[in-house]
N, C-alpha and C. Protein backbone atom coordinates (compact mmCIF):
# COMPACT_ATOMS: atom_id res chain seq x y z
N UNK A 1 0.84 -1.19 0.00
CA UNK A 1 0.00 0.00 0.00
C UNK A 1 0.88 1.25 0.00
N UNK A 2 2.51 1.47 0.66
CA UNK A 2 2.81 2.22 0.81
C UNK A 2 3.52 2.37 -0.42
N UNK A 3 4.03 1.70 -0.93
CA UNK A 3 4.43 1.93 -2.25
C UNK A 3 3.64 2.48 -3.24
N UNK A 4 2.69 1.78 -3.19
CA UNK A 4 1.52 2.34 -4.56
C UNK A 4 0.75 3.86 -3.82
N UNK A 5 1.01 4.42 -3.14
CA UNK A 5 0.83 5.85 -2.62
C UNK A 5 1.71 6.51 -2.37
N UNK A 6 3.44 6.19 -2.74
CA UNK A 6 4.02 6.42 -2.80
C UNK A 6 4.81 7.37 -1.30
N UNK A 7 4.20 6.07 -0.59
CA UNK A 7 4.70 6.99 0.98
C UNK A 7 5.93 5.88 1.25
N UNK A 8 6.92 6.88 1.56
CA UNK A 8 8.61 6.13 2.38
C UNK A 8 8.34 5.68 3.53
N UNK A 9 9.12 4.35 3.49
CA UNK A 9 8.87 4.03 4.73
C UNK A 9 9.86 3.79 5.42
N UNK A 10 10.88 4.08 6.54
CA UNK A 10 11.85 4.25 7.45
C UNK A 10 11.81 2.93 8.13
N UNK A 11 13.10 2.03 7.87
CA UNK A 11 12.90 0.64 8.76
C UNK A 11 14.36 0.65 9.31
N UNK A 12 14.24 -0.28 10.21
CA UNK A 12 15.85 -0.64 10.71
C UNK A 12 16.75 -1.59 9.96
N UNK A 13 17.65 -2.26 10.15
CA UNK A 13 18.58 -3.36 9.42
C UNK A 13 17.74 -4.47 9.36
N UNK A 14 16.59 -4.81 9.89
CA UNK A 14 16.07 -6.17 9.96
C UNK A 14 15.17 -6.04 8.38
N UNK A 15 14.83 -4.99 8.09
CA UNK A 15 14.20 -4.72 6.37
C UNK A 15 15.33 -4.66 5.69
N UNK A 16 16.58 -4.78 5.55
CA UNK A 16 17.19 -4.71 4.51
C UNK A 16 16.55 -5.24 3.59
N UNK A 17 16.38 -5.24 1.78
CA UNK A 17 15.99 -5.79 0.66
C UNK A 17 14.68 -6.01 1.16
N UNK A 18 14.08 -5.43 1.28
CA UNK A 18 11.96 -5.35 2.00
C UNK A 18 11.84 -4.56 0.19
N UNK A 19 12.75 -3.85 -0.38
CA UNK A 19 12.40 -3.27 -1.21
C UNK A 19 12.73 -1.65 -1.43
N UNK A 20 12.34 -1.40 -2.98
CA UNK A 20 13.22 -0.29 -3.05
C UNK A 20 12.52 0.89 -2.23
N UNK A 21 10.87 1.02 -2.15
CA UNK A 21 10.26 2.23 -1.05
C UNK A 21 10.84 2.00 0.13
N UNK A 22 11.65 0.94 0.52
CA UNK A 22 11.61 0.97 2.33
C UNK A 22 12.98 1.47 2.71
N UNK A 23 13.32 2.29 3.18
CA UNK A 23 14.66 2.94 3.55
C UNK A 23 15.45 2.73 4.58
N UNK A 24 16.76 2.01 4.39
CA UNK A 24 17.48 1.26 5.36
C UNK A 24 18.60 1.97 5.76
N UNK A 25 18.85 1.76 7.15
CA UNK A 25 20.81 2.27 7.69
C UNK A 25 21.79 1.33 6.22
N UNK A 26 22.34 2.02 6.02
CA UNK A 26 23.61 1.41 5.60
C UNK A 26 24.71 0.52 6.84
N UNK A 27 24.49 -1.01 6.32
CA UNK A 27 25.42 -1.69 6.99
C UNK A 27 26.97 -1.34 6.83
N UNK A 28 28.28 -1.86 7.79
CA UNK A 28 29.47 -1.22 7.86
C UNK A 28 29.96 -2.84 6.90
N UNK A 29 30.65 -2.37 5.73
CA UNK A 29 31.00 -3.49 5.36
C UNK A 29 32.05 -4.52 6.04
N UNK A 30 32.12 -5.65 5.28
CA UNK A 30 33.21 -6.51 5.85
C UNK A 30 34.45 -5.85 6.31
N UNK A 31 35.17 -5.71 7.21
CA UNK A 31 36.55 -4.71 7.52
C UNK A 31 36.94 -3.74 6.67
N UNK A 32 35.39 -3.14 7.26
CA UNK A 32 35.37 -1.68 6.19
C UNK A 32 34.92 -0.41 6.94
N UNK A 33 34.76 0.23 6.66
CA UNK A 33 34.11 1.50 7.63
C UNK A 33 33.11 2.33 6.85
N UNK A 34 32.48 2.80 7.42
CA UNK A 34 31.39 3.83 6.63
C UNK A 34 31.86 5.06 6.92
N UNK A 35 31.40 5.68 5.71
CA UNK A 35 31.96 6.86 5.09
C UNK A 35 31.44 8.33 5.85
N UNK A 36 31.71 9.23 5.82
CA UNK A 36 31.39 9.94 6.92
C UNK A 36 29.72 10.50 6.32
N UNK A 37 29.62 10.82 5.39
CA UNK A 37 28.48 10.94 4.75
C UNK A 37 27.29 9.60 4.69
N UNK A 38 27.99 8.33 4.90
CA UNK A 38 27.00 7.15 5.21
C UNK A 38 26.68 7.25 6.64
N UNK A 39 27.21 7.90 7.26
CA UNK A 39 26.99 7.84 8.79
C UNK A 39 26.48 8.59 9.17
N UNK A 40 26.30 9.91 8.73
CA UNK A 40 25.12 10.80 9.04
C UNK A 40 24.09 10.41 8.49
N UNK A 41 24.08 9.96 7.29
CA UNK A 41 22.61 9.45 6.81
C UNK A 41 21.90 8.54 7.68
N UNK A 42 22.85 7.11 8.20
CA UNK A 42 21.91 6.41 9.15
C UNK A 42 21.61 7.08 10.71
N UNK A 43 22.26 8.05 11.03
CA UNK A 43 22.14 8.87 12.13
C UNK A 43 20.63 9.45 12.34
N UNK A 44 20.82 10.14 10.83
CA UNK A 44 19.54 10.84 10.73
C UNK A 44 17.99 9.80 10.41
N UNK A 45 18.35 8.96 9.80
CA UNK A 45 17.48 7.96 10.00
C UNK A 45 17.15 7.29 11.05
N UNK A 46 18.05 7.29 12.42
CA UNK A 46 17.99 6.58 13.75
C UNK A 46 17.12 7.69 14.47
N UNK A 47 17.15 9.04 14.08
CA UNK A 47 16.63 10.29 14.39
C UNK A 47 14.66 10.38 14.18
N UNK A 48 14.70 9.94 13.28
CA UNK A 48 13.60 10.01 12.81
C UNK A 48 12.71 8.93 13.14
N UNK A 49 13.49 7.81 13.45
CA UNK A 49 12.42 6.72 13.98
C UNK A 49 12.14 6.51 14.88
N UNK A 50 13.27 7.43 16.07
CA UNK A 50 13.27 7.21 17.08
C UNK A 50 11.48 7.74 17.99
N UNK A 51 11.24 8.68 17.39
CA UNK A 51 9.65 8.85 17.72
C UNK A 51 8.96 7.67 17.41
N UNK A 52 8.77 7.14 16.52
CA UNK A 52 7.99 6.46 16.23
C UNK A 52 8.13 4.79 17.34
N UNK A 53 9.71 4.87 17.55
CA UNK A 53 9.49 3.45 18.41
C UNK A 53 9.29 3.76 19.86
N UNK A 54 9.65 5.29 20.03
CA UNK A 54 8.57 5.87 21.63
C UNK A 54 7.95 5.55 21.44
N UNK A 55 6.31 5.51 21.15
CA UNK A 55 5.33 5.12 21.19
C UNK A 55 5.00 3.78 21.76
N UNK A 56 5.12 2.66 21.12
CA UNK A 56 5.15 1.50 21.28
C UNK A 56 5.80 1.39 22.36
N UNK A 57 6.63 1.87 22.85
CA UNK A 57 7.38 1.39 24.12
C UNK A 57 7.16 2.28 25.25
N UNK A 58 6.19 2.75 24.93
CA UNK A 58 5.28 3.51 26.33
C UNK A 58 4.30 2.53 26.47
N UNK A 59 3.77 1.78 25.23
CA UNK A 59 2.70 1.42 25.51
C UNK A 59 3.01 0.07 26.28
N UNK A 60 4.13 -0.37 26.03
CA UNK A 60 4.08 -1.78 26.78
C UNK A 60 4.47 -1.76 27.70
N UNK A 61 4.69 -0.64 28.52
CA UNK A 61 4.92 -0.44 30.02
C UNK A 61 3.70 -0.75 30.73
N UNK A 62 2.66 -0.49 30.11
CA UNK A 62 1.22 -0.96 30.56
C UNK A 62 1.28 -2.32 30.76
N UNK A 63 0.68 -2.99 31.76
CA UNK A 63 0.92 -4.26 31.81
C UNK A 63 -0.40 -5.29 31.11
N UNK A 64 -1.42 -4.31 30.67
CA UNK A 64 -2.39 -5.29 30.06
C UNK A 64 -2.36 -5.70 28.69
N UNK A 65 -0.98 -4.93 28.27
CA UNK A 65 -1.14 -5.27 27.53
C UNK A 65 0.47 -6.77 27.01
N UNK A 66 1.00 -6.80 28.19
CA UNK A 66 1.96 -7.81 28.09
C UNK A 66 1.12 -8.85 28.28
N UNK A 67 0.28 -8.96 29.19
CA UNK A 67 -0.55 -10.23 29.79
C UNK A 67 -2.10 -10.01 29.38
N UNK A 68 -2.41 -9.76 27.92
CA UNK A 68 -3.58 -9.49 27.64
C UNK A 68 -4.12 -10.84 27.27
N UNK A 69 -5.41 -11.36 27.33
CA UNK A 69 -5.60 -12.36 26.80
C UNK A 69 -7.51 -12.31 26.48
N UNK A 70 -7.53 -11.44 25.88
CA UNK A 70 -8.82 -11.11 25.65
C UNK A 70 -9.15 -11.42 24.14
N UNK A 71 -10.51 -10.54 23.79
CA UNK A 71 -10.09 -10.77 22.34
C UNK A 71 -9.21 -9.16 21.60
N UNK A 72 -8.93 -9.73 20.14
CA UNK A 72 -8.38 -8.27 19.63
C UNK A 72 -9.49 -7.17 19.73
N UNK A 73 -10.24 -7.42 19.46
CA UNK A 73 -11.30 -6.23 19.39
C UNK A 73 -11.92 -5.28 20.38
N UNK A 74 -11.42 -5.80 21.61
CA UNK A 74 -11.62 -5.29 22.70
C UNK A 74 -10.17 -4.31 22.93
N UNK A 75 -9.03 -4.72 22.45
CA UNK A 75 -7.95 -4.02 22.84
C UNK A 75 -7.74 -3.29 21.87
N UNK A 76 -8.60 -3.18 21.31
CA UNK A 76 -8.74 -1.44 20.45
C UNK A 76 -9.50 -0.06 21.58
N UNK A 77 -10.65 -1.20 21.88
CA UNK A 77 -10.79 -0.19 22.95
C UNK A 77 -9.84 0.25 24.30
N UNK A 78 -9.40 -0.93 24.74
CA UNK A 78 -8.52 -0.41 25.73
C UNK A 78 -7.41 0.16 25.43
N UNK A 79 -7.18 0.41 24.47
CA UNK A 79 -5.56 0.91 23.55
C UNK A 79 -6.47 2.62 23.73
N UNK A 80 -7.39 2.22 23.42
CA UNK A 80 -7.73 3.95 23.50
C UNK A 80 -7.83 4.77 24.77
N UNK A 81 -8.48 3.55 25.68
CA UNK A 81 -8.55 4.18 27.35
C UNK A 81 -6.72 4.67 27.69
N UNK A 82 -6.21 3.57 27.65
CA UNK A 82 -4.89 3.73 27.88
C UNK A 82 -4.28 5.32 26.99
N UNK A 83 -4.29 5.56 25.55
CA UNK A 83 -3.58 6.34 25.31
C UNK A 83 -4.30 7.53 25.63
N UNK A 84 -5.35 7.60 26.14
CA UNK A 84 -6.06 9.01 26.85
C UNK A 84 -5.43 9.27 28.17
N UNK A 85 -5.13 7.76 28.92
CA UNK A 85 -4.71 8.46 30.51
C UNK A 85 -2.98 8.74 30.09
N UNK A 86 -2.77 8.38 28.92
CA UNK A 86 -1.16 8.56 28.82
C UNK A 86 -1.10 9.90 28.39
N UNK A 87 -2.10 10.60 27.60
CA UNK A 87 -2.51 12.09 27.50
C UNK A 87 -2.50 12.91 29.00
N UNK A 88 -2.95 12.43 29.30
CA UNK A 88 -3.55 12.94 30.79
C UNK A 88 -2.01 13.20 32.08
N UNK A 89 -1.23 11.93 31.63
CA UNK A 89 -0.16 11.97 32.50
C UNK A 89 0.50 13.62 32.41
């Protein structure tokens, strides 16, 4: 979907080759070093995702949702109670 709407998508080393929309750190080659210009690029890419994996890792500080065992459809709702009192904090 994100391709055919042509939205980038920012991943870590575990997407390497996911494809050409998905945008990866440059690995350090075999007894090689990255270039000073490859290294700001994945910098700034570590920069940018780094919001995005806050999120998620606020949320699993919550404990219902480590030990949830409900159905999914219910933890839409509680995903919402939760990110209101996380507003609230």
């Amino acid at each position: 979907i994100c391709e055919r709407q042509g939205v980038p998508v920012l991943a870590d080393c575990a997407y390497i080759g996911a494809g050409p929309w998905v945008t990866t750190p440059r690995r350090r080659p075999p007894r090689g070093e990255l270039s000073p210009t490859q290294r700001t690029v994945n910098r700034a890419l570590s920069q940018a995702r780094a919001a995005v994996e806050r999120g998620p890792a606020r949320l699993k500080r919550w404990r219902i949702f480590r030990k949830a065992r409900c159905s999914p459809n219910r933890m839409t709702s509680i995903a919402a109670a939760v990110l209101t009192l996380e507003r609230q904090r």
